[in-house]
N, C-alpha and C. Protein backbone atom coordinates (compact mmCIF):
# COMPACT_ATOMS: atom_id res chain seq x y z
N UNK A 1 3.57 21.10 11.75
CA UNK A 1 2.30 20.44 12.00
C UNK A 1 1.69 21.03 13.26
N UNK A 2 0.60 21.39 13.01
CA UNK A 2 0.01 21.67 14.38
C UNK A 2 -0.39 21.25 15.58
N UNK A 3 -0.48 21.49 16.97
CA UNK A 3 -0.37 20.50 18.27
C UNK A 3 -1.69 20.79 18.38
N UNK A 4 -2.84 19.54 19.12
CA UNK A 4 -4.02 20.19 19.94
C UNK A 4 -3.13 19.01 21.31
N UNK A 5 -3.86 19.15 22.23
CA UNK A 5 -3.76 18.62 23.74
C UNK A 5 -5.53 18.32 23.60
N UNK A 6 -5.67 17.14 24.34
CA UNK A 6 -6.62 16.59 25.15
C UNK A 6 -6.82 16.10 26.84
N UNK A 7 -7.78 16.05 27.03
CA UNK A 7 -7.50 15.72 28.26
C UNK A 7 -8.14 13.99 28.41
N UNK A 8 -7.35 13.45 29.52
CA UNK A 8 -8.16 11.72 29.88
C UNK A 8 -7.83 11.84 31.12
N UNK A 9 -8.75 10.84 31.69
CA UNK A 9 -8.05 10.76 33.19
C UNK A 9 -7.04 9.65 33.62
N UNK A 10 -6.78 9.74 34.84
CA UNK A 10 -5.61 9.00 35.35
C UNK A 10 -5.51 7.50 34.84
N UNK A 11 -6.35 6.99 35.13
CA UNK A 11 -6.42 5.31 35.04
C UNK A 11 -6.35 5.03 33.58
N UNK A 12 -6.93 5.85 32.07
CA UNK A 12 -6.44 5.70 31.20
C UNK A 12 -4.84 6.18 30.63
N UNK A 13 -4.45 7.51 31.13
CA UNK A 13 -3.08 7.30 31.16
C UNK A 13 -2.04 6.56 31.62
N UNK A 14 -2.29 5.80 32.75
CA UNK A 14 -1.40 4.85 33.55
C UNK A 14 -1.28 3.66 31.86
N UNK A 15 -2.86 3.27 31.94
CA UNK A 15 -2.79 2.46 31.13
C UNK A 15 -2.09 2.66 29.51
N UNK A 16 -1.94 3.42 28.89
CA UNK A 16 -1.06 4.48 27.81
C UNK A 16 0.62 4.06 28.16
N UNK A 17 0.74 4.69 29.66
CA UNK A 17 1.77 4.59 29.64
C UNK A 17 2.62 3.03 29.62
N UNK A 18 1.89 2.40 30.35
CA UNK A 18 2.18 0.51 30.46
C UNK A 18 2.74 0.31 28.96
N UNK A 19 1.97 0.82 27.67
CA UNK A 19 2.06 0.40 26.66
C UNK A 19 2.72 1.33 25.68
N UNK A 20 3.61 1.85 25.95
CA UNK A 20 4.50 2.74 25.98
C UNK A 20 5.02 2.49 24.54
N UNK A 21 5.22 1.75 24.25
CA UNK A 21 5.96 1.14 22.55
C UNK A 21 4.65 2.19 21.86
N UNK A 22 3.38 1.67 22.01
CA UNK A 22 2.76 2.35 20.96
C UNK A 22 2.37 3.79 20.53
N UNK A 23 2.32 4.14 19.25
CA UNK A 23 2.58 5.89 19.33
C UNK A 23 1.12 6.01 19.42
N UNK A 24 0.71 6.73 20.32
CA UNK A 24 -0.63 7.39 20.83
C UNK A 24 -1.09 8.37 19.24
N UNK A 25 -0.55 9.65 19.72
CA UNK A 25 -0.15 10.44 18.70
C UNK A 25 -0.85 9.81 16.87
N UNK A 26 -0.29 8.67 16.96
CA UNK A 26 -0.78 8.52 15.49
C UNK A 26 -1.90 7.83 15.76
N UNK A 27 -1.80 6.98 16.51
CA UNK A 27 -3.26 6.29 16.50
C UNK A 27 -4.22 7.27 17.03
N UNK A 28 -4.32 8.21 17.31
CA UNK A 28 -5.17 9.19 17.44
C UNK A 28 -5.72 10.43 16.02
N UNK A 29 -4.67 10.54 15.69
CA UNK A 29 -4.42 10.80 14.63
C UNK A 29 -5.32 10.09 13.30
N UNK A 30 -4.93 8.40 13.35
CA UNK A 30 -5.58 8.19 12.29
C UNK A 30 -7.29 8.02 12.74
N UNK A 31 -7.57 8.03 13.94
CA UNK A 31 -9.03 7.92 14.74
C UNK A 31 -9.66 9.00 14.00
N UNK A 32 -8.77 10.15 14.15
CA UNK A 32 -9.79 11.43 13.67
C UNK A 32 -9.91 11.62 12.32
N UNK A 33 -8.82 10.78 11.64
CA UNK A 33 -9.16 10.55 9.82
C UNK A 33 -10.14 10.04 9.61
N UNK A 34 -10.47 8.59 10.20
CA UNK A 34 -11.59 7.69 10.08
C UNK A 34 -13.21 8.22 10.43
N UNK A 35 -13.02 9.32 11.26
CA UNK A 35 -14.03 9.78 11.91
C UNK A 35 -14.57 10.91 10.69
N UNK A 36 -13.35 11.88 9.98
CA UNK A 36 -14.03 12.76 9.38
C UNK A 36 -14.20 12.03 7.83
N UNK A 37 -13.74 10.90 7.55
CA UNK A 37 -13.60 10.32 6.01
C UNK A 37 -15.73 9.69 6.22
N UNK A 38 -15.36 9.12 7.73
CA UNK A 38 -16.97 8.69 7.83
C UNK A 38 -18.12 9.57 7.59
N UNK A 39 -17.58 10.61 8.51
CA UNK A 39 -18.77 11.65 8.14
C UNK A 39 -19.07 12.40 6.76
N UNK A 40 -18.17 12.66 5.85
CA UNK A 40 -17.69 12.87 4.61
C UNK A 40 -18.67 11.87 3.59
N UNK A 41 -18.07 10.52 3.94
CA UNK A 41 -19.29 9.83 3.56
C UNK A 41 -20.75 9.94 3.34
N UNK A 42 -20.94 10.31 4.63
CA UNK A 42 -22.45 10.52 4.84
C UNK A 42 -22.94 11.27 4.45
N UNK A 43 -22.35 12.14 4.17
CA UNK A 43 -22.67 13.48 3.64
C UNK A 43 -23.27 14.52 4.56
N UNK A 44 -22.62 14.54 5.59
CA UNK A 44 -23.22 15.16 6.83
C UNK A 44 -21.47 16.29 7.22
N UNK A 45 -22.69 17.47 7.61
CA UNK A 45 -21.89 18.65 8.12
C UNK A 45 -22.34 18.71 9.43
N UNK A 46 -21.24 18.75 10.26
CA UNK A 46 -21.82 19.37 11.61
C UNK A 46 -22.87 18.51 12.35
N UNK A 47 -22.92 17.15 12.28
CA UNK A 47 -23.26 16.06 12.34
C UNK A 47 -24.91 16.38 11.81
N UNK A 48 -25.43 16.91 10.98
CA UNK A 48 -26.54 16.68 10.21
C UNK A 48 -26.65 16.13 9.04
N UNK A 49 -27.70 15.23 8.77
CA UNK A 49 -27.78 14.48 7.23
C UNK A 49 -29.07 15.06 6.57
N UNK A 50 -28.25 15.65 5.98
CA UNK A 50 -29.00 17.05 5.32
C UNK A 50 -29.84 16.50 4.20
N UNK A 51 -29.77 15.24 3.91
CA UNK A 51 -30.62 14.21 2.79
C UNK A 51 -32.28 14.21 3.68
N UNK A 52 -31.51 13.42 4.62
CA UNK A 52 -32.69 13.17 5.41
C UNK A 52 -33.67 14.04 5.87
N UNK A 53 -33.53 15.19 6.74
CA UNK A 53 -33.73 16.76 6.44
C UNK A 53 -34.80 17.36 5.62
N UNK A 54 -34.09 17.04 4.15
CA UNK A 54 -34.82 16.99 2.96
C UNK A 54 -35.84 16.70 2.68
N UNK A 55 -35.88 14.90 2.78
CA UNK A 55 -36.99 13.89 2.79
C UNK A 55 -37.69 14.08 3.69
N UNK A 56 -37.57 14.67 5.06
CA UNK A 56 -38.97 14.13 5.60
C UNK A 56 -39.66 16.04 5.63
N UNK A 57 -38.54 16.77 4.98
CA UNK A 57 -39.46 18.39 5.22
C UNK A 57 -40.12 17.94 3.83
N UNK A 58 -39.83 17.40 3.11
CA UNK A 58 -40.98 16.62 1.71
C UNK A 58 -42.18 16.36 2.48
N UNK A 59 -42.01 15.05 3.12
CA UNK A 59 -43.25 13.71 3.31
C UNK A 59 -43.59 14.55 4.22
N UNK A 60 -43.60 16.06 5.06
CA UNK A 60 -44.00 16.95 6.16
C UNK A 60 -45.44 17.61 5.19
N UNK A 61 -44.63 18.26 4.18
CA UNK A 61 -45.35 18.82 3.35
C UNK A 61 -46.35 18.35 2.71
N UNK A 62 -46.00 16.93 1.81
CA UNK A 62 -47.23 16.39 1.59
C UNK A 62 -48.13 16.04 2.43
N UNK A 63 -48.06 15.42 3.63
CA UNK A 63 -48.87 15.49 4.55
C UNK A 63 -49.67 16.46 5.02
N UNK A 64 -49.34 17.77 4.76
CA UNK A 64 -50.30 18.83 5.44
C UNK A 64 -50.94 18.93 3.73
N UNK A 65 -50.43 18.21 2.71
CA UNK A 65 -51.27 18.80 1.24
C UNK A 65 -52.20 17.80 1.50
N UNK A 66 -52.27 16.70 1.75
CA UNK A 66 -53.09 16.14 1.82
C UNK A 66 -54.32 15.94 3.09
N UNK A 67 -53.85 17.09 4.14
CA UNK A 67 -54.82 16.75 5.31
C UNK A 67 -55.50 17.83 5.25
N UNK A 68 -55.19 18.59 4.35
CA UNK A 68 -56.26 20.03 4.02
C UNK A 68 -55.50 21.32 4.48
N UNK A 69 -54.44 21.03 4.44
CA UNK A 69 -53.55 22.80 5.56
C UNK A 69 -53.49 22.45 7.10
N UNK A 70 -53.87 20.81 7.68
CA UNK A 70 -54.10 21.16 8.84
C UNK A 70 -52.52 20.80 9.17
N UNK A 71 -52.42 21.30 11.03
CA UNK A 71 -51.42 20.55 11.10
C UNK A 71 -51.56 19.31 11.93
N UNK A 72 -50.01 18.82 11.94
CA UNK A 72 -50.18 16.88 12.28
C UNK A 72 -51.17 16.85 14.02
N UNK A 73 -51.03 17.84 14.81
CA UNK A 73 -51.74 17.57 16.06
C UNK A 73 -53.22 17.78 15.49
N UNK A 74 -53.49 19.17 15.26
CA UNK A 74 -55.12 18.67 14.35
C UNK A 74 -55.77 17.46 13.85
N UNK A 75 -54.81 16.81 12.98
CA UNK A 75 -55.04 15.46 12.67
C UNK A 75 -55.14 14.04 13.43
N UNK A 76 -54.19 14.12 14.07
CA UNK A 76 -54.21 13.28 15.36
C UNK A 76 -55.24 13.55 16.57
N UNK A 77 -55.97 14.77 16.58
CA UNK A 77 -56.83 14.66 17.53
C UNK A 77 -58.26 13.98 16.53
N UNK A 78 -58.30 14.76 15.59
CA UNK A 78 -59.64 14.03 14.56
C UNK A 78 -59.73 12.84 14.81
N UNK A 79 -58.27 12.40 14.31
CA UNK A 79 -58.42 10.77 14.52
C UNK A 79 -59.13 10.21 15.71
N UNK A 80 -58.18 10.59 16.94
CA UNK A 80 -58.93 9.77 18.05
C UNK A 80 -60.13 10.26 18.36
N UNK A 81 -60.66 11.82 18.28
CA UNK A 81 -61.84 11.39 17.97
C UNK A 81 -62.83 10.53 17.58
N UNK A 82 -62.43 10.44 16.13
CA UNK A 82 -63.31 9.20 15.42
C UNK A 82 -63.36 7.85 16.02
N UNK A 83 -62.15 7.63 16.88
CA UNK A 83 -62.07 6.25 17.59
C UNK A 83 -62.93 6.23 18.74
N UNK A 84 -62.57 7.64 19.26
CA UNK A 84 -63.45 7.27 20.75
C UNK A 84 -65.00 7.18 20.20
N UNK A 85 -65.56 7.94 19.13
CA UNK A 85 -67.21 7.58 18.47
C UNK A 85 -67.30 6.16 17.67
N UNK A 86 -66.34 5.39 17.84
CA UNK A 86 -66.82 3.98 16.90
C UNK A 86 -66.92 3.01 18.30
């Protein structure tokens, strides 16, 4: 099985050691199962949710189909334009 090392500082090792019965090792161990079964879930690589990503380079796109080719700062200045003339 392969070793990594981490590092913590003092005051959490003291505290580790006080509690000495429990195996670190695995409960660390199963931390990083839970962590990659979660992300797995999500469907995320490399902490991106590549769904999401998706959806809004969509609702990006329709938005410039519908504002004529412009882009979103173009639009947002029109706007307040029109506000500061009403």
């Amino acid at each position: 099985m392969p070793v990594i090392s981490i590092r913590i500082d003092v005051k959490l090792k003291r505290k580790m050691d006080e509690l000495s019965y429990i195996n670190w090792s695995e409960v660390i161990r199963r931390k990083i199962e839970e962590v990659i079964e979660e992300e797995e879930r999500k469907g995320k690589k490399g902490g991106k949710d590549y769904k999401k990503i998706s959806e809004a380079s969509v609702r990006s796109y329709q938005f410039f189909l519908n504002y004529g080719g412009k882009n979103s700062g173009d639009v947002i200045r029109e706007w307040r334009e029109r506000n500061w003339q009403l």
